[in-house]
C-alpha atoms as a PDB file:
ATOM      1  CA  UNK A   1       0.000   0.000   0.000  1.00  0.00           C
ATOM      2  CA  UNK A   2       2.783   2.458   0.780  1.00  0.00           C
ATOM      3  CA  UNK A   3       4.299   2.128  -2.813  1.00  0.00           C
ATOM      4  CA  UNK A   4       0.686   2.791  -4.377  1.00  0.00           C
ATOM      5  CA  UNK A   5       0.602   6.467  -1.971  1.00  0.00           C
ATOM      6  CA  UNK A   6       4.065   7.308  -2.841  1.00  0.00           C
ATOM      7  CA  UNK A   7       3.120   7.337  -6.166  1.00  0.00           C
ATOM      8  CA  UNK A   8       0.100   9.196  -6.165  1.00  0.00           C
ATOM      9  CA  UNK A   9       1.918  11.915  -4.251  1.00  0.00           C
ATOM     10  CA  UNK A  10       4.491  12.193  -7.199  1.00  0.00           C
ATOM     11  CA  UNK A  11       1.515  12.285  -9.682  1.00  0.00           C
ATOM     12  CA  UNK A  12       0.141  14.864  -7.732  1.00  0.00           C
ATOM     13  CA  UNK A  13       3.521  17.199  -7.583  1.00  0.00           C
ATOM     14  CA  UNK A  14       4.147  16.568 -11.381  1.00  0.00           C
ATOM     15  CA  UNK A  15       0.425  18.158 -11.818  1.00  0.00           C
ATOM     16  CA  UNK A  16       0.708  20.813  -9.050  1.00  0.00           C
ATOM     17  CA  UNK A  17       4.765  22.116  -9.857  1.00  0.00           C
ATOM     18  CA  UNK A  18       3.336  22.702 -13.279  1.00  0.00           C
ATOM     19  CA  UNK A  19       0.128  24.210 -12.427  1.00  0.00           C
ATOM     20  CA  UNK A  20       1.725  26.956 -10.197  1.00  0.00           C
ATOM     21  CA  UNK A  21       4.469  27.573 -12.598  1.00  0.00           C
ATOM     22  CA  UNK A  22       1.406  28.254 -15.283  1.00  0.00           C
ATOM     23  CA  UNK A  23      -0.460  30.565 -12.600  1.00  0.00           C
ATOM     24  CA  UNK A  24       2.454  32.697 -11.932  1.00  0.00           C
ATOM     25  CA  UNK A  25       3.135  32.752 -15.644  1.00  0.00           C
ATOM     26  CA  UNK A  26      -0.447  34.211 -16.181  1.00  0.00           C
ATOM     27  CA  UNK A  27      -0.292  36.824 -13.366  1.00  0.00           C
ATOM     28  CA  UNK A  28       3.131  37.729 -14.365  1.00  0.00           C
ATOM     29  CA  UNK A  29       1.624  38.736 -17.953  1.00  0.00           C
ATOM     30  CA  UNK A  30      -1.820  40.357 -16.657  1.00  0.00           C
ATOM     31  CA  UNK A  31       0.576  42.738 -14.447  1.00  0.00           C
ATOM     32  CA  UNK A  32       2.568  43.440 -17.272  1.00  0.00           C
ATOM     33  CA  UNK A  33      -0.616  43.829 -19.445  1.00  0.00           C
ATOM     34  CA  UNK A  34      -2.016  46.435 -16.955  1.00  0.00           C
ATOM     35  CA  UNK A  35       0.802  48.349 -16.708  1.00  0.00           C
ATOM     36  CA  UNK A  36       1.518  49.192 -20.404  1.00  0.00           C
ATOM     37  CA  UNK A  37      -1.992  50.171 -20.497  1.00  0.00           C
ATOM     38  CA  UNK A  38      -1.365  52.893 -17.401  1.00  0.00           C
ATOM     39  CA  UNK A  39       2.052  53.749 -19.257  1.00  0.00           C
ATOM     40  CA  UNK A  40      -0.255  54.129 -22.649  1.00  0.00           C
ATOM     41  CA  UNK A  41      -2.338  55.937 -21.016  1.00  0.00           C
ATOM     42  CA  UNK A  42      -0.078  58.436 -19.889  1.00  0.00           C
ATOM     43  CA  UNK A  43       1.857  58.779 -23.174  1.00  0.00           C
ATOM     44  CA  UNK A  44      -0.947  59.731 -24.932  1.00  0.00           C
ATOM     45  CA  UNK A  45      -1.959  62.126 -22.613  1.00  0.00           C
ATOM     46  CA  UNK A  46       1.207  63.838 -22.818  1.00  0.00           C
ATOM     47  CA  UNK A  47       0.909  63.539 -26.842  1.00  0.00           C
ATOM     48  CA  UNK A  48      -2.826  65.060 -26.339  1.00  0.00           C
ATOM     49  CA  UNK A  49      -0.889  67.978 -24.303  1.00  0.00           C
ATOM     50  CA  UNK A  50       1.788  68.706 -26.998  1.00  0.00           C
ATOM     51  CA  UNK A  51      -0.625  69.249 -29.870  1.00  0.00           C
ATOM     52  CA  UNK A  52      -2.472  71.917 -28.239  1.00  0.00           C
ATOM     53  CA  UNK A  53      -0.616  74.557 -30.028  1.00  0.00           C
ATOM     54  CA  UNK A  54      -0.613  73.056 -33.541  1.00  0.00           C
ATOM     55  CA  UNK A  55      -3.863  72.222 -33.289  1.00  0.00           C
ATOM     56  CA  UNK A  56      -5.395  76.091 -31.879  1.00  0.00           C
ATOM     57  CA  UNK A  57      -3.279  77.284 -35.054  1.00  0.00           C
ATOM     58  CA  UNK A  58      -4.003  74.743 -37.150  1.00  0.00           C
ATOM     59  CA  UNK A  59      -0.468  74.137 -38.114  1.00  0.00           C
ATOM     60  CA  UNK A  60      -0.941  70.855 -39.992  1.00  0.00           C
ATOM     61  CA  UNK A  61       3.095  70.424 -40.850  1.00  0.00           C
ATOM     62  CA  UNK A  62       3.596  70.770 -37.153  1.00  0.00           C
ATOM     63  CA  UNK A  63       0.968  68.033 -36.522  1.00  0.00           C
ATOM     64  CA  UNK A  64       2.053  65.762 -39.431  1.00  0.00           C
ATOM     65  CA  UNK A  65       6.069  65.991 -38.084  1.00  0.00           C
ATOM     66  CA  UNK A  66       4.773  65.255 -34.709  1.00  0.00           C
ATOM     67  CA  UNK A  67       2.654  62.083 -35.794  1.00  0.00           C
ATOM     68  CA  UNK A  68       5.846  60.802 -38.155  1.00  0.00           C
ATOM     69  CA  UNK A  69       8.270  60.932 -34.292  1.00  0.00           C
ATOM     70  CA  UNK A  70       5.202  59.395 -32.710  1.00  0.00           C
ATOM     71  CA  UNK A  71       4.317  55.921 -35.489  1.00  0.00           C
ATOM     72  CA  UNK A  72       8.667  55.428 -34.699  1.00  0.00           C
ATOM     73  CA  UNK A  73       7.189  53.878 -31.616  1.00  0.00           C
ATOM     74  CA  UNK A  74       7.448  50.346 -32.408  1.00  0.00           C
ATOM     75  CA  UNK A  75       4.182  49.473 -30.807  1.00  0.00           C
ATOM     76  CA  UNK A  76       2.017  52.216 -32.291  1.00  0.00           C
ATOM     77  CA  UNK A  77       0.546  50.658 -35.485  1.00  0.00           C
ATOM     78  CA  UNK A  78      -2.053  53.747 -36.667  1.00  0.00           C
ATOM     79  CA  UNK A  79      -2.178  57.303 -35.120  1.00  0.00           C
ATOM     80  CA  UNK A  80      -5.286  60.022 -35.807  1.00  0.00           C
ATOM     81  CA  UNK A  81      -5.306  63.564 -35.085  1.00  0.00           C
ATOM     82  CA  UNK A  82      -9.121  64.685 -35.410  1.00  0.00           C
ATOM     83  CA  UNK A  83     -10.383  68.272 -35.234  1.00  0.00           C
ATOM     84  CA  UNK A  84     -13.035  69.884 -33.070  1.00  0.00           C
ATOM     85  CA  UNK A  85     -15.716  68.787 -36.313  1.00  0.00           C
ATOM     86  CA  UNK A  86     -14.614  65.265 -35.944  1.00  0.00           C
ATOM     87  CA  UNK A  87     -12.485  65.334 -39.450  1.00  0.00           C
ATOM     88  CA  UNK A  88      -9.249  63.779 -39.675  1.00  0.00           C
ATOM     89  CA  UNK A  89      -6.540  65.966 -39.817  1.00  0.00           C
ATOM     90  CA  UNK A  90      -4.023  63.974 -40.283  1.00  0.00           C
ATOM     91  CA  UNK A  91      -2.875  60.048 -39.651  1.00  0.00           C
ATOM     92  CA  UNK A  92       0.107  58.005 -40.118  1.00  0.00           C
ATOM     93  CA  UNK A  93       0.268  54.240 -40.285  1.00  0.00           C
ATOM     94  CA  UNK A  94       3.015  51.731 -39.410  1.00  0.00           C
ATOM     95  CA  UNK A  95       4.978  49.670 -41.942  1.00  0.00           C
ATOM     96  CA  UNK A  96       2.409  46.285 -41.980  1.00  0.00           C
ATOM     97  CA  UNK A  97       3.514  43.766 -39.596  1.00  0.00           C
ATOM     98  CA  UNK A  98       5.917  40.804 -40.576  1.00  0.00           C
ATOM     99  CA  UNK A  99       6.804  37.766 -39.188  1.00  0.00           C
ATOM    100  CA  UNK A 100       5.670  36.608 -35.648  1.00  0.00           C
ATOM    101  CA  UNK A 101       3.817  39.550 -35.113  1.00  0.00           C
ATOM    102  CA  UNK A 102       1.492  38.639 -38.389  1.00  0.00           C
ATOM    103  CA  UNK A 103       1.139  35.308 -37.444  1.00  0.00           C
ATOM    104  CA  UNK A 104       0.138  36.208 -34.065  1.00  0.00           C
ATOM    105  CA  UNK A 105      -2.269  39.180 -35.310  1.00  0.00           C
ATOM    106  CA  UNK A 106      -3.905  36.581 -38.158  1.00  0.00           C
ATOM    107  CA  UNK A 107      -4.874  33.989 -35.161  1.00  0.00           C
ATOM    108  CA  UNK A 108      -5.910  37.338 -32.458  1.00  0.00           C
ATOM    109  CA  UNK A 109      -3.577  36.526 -30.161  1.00  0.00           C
ATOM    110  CA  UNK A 110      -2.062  40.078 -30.783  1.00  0.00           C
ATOM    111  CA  UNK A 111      -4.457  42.621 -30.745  1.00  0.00           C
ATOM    112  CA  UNK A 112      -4.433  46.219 -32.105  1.00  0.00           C
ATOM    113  CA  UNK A 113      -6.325  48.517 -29.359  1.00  0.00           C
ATOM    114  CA  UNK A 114      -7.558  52.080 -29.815  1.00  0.00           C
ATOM    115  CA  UNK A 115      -6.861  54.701 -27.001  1.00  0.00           C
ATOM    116  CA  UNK A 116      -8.493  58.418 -27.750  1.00  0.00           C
ATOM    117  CA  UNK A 117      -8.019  61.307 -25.696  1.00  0.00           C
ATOM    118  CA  UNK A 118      -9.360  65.027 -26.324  1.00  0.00           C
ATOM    119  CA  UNK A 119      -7.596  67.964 -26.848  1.00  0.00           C
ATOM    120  CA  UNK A 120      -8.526  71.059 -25.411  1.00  0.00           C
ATOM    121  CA  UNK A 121      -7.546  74.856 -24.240  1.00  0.00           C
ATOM    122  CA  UNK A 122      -9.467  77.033 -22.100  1.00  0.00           C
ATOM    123  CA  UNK A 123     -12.241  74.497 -21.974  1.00  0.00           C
ATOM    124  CA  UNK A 124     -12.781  74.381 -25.475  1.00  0.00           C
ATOM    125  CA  UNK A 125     -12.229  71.464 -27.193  1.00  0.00           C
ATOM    126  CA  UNK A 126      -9.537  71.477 -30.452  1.00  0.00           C
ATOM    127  CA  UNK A 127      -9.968  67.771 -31.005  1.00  0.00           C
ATOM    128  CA  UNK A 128      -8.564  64.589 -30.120  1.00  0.00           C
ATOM    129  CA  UNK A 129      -5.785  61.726 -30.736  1.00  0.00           C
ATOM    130  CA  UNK A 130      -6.117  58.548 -31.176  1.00  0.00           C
ATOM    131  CA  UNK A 131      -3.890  55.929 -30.673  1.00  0.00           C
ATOM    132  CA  UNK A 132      -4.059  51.959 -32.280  1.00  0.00           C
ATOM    133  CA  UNK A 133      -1.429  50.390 -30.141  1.00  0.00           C
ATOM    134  CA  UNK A 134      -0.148  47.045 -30.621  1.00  0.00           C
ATOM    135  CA  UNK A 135      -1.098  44.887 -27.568  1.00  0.00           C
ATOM    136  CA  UNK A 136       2.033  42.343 -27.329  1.00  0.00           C
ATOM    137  CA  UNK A 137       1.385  41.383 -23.695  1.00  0.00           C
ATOM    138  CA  UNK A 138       0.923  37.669 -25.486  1.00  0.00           C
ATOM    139  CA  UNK A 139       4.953  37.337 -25.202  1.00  0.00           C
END
């Protein structure tokens, strides 16, 4: 009898060592997952802050140069400026994604996500950004 319970406690470990190694895993990535939304977040609300001027004097080279430094981040994929009427001003796309990354995007287990925030000065609103960022948090 003591052979048989030996062995079901190693059958239970080699279930249990791999079980906790998958939960840690999966919280690792949901922490990781939350906090490049926060750090999104904030990046496009500093974006939102430095296209105040351009947009109240409707510079549209200013806004265009600022969108070309902005797609360089590899995780951006498509960026939109919009004006108070709701018509694009301007937008940049990435180059289309290769490789893992397509593979990953053609199955959704990488998804594109769209963040928006409004522009405004002295309460009036100029427009807003929007942001499609590349979720990755799958690796």
């Amino acid at each position: 009898m003591d052979k048989h319970v030996a062995a079901a406690r190693i059958k239970k470990s080699d279930f249990l060592i791999p079980l906790i190694i998958i939960c840690a895993l999966v919280t690792v990535n949901y922490f990781h997952h939350v906090r490049s939304q926060k750090e999104l977040k904030i990046a496009v609300t500093e974006h939102s802050k430095l296209l105040v001027d351009p947009l109240w004097n409707f510079d549209t080279d200013s806004i265009d140069g600022f969108l070309s430094v902005l797609i360089a981040r590899k995780e951006y994929q498509k960026v939109q400026v919009f004006g108070s009427d709701e018509k694009l001003i301007s937008e940049i796309q990435s180059r289309p994604l290769k490789g893992l990354d397509k593979i990953l995007f053609d199955i959704d287990l990488l998804q594109t996500r769209e963040f928006s925030v409004l522009i405004s000065k002295n309460d009036k609103k100029l427009g807003k950004i929007t942001v499609f960022w590349k979720d990755a948090s799958i690796y």
